[in-house]
Protein backbone atom coordinates (compact mmCIF):
# COMPACT_ATOMS: atom_id res chain seq x y z
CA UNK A 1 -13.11 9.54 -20.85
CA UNK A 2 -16.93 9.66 -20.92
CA UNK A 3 -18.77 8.46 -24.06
CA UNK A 4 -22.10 8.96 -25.62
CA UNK A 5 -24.45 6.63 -24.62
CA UNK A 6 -27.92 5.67 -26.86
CA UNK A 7 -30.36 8.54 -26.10
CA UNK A 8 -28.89 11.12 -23.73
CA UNK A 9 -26.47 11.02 -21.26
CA UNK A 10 -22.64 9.47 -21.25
CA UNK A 11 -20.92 6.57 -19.84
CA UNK A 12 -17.82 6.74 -17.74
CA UNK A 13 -16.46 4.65 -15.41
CA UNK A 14 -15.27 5.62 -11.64
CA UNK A 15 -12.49 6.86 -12.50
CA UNK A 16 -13.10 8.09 -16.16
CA UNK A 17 -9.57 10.53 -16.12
CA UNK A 18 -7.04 7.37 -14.93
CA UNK A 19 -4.64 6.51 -17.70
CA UNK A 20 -4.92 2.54 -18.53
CA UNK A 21 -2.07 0.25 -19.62
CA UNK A 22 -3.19 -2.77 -20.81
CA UNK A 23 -1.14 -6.07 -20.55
CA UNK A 24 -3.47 -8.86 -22.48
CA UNK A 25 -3.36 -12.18 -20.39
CA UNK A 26 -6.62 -13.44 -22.00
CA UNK A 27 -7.24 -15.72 -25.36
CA UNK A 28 -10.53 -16.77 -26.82
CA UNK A 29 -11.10 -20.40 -27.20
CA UNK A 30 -12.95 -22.27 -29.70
CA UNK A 31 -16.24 -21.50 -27.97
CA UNK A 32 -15.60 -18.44 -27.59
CA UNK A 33 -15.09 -18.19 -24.30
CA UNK A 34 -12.10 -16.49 -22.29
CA UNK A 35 -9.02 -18.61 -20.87
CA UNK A 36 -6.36 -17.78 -18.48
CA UNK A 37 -3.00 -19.34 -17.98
CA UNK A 38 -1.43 -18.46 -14.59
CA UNK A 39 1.59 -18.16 -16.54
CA UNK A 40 0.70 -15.48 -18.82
CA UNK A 41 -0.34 -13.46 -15.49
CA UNK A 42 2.58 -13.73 -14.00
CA UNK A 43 4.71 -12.89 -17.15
CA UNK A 44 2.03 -9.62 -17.13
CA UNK A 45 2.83 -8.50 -13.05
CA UNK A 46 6.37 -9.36 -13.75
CA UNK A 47 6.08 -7.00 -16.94
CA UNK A 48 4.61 -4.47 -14.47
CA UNK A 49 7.75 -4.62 -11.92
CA UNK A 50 9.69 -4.45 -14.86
CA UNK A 51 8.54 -0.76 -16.07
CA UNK A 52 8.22 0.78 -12.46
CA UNK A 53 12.01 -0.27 -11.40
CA UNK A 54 12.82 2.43 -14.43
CA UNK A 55 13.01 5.28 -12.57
CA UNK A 56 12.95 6.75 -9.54
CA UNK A 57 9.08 6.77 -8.83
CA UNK A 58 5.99 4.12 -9.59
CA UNK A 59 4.60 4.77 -13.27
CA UNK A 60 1.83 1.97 -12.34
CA UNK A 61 0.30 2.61 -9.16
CA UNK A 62 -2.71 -0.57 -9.66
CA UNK A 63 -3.41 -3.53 -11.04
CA UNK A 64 -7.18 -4.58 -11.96
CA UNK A 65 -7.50 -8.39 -12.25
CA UNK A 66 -10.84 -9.47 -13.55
CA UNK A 67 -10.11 -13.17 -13.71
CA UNK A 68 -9.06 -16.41 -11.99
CA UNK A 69 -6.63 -19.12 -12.72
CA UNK A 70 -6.92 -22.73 -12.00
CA UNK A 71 -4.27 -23.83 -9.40
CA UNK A 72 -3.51 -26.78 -7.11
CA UNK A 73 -4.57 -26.72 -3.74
CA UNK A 74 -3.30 -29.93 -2.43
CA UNK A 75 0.68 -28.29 -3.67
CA UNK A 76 0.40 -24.88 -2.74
CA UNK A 77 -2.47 -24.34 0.02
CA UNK A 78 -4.22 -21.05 -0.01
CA UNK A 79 -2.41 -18.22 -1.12
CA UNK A 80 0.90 -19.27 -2.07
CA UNK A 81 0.65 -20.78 -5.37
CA UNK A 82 3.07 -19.22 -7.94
CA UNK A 83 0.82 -16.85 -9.07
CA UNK A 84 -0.44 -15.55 -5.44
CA UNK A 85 3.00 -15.30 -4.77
CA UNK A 86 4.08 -13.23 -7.68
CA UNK A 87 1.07 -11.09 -7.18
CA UNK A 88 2.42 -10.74 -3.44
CA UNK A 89 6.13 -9.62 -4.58
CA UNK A 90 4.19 -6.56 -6.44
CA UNK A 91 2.65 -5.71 -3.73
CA UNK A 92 5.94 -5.65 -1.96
CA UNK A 93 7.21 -3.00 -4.54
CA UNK A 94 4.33 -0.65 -3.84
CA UNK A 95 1.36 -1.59 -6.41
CA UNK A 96 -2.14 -1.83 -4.90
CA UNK A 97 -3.90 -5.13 -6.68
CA UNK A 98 -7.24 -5.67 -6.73
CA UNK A 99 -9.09 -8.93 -8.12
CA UNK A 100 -12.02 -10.38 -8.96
CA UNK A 101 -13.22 -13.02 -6.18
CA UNK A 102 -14.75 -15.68 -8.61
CA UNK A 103 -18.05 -16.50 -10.02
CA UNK A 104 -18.42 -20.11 -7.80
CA UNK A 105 -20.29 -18.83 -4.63
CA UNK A 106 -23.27 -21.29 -5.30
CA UNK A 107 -23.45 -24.39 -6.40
CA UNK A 108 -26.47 -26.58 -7.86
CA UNK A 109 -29.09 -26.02 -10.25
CA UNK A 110 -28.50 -22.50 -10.86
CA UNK A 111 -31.23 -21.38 -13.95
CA UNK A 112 -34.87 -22.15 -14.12
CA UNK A 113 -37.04 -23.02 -11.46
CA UNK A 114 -35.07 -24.94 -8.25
CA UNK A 115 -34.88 -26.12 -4.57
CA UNK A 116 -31.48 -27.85 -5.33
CA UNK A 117 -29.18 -24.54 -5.06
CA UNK A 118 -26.24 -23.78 -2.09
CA UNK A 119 -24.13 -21.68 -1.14
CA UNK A 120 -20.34 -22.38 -2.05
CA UNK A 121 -17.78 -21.24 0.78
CA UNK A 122 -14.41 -21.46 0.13
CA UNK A 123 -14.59 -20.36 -3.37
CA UNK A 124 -12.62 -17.79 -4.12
CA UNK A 125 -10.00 -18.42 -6.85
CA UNK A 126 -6.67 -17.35 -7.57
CA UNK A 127 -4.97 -15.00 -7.66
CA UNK A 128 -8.06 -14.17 -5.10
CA UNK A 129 -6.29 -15.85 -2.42
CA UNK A 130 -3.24 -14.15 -2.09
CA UNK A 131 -2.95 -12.49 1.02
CA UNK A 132 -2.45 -8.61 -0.42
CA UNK A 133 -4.81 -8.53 -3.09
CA UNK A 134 -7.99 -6.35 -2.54
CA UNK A 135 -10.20 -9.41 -3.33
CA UNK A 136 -13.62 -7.95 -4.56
CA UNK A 137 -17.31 -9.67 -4.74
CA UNK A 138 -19.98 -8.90 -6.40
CA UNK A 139 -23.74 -7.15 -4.83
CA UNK A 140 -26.96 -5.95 -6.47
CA UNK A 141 -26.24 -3.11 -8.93
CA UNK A 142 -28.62 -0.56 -7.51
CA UNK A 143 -29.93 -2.12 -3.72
CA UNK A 144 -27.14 -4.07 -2.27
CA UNK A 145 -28.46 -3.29 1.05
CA UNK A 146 -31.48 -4.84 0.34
CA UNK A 147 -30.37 -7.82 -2.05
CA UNK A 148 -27.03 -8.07 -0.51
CA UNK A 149 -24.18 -10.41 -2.03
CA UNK A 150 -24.34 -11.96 -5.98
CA UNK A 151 -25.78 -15.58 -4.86
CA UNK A 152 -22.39 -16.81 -7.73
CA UNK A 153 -19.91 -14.50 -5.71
CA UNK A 154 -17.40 -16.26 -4.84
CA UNK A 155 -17.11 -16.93 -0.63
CA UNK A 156 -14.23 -17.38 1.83
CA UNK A 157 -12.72 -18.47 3.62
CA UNK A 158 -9.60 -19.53 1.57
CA UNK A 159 -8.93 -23.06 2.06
CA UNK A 160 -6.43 -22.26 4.70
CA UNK A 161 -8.88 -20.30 7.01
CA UNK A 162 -8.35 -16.49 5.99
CA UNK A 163 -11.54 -13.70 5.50
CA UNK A 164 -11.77 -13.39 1.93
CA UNK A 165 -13.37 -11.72 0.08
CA UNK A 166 -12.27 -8.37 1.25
CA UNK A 167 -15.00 -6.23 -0.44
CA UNK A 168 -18.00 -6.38 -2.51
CA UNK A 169 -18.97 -4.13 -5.44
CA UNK A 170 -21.87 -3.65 -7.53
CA UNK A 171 -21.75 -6.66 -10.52
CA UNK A 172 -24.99 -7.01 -12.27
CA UNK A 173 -25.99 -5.82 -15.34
CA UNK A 174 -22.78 -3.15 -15.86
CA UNK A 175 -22.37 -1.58 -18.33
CA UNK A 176 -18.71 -1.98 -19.47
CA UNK A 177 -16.84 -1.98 -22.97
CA UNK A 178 -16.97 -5.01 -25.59
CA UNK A 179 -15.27 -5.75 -28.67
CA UNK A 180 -17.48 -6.06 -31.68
CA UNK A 181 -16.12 -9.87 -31.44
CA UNK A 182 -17.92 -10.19 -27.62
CA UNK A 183 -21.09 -8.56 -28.77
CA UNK A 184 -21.67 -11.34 -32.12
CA UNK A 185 -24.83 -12.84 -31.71
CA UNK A 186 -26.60 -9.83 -29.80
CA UNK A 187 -29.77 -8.22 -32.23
CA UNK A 188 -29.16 -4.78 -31.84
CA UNK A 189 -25.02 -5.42 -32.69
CA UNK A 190 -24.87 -6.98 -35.72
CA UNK A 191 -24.08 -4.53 -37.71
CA UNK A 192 -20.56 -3.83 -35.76
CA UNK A 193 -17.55 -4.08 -37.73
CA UNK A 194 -14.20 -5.89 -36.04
CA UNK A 195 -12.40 -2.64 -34.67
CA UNK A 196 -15.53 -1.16 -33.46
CA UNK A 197 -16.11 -0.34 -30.05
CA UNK A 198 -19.26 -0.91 -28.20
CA UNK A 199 -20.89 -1.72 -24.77
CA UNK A 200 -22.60 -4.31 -22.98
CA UNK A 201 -24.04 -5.47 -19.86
CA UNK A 202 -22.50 -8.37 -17.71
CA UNK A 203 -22.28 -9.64 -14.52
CA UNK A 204 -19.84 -10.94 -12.11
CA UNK A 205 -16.88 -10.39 -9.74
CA UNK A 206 -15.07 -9.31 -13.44
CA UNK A 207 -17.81 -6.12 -12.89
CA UNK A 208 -17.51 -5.25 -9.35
CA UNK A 209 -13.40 -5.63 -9.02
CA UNK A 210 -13.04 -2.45 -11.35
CA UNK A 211 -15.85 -0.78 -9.03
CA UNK A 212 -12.74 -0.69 -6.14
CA UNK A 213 -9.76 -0.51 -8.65
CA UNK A 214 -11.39 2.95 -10.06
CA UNK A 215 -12.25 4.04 -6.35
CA UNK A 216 -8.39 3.55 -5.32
CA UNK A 217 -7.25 5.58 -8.87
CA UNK A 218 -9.65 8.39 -7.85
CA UNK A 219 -8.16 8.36 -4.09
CA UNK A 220 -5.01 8.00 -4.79
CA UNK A 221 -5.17 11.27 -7.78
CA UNK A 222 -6.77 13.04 -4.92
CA UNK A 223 -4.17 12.02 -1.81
CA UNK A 224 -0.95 11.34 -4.16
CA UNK A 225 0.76 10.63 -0.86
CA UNK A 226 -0.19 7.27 -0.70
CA UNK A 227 0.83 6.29 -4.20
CA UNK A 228 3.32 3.07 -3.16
CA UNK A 229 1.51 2.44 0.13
CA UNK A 230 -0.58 -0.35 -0.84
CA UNK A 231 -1.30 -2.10 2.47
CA UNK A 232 -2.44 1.42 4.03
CA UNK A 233 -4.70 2.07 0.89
CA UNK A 234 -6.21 -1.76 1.67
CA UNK A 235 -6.25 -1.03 5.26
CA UNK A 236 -8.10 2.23 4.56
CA UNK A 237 -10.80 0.70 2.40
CA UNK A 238 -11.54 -2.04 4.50
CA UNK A 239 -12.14 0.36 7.64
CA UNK A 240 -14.52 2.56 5.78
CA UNK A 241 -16.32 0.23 3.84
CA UNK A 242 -20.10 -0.16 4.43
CA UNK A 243 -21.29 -3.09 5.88
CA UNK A 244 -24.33 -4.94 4.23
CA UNK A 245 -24.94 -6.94 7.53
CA UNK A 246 -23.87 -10.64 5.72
CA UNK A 247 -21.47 -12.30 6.96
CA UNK A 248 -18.06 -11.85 6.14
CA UNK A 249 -17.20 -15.29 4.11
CA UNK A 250 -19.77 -12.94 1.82
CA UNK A 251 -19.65 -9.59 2.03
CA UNK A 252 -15.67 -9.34 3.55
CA UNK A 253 -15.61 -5.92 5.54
CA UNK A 254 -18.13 -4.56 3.43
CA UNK A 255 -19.55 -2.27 0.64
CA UNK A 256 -16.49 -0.47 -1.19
CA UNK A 257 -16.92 3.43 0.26
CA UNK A 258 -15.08 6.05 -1.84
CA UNK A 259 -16.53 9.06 -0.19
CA UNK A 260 -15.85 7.74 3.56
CA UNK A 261 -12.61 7.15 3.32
CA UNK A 262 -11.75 10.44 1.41
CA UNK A 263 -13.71 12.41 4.52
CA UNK A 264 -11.90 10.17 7.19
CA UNK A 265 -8.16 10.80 6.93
């Protein structure tokens, strides 16, 4: 639902009326920053498979993945490490999966003043790489035409020669929920007490993947139809996304496009 926001106006994300389940995957280490175990992911999408084979219809129709695992390329190749391949069978059973790209599309000295920076291809990290995730970059918040990809996004190919990413979405400076625990440190947040709720800005591929997962709730509450067609909802996204004119180790097929591919079926 929409929430108050500081002055007037609300906050709501893209698809503010989708009911959530949340399956926590993520701990907090000593420095406070977030770590994944691919294990703990696939324990979560097996979970997931788990509730929909009760019953005669999908109770989860997506699954938003704002992270990355490490994995090992020289055992598994692109795409079919255990977790790619997990995230693959749930595909299989109808669930549309989108993920975040990755946050290693450049490489060098990346703050202050620099001429040592570069672009990063073949960055994208798992469960990125699996061949039917909707793998999402990151562009400008408000002119991605004009600022085009996140120079961190994460770039194809995958290390065995597939276009990834598959679409960009905005991923600077979103707004997006934090625990009081997140926000310790920041001025203005202080004052917040452990089970308060607040927001925050961030960037990163963890921003623009919910972009596209809220898209495909709000097109799939208006076309119910497609609800356990997950390689036609892909398919459809990908055709009516708008390009940005990069090329597609960047960009993928384009700008995520809600409104096109609701007024093109």
């Amino acid at each position: 639902v929409a929430r108050a926001a500081c002055g007037s106006g609300s906050i709501a994300g893209v698809a503010p009326q989708a009911r959530l389940v949340s399956l926590r995957v993520l701990d907090v280490g000593d420095d406070g920053e977030a770590m994944t175990v691919s294990s703990a992911v696939i324990a979560a999408l097996a979970r997931v498979r788990e509730v929909n084979a009760d019953g005669r219809r999908l109770r989860v129709h997506g699954v938003n993945l704002s992270l990355g695992c490490p994995w090992f390329p020289d055992d598994f190749a692109a795409g079919q490490s255990p977790l790619c391949r997990e995230l693959d069978l749930l595909v299989g059973t109808g669930v549309v999966a989108v993920v975040s790209a990755g946050n290693s599309g450049a490489s060098g000295t990346l703050t202050g003043q620099s001429s040592d920076v570069t672009g990063a291809l073949s960055s994208i990290s798992d469960p990125g790489n699996a061949a039917s995730a909707i793998t999402v970059g990151s562009t400008h918040k408000d002119s991605p035409h004009v600022y085009g990809v996140s120079y961190t996004s994460s770039k194809g190919p995958t290390l065995d020669g597939r276009v990834k990413p598959d679409l960009v979405a905005p991923g600077e400076h979103i707004a997006s929920a934090a625990s009081a625990a997140f926000c310790k440190g920041v001025a203005p947040l202080t004052s917040l007490q452990q089970n308060d709720v607040a927001y925050r800005e961030e960037s990163g591929t963890s921003m623009a993947a919910p972009h596209v997962s809220g898209a495909i709730a709000a097109f799939l509450s208006a076309r119910g139809e497609y609800i356990g067609r997950p390689d036609e909802v892909k398919r459809f996204f990908l055709s009516q996304s708008s390009s940005l004119n990069r090329h597609e180790f960047y960009q993928g097929a384009g700008l995520v496009d809600l409104m096109a591919v609701l007024s093109n079926l």
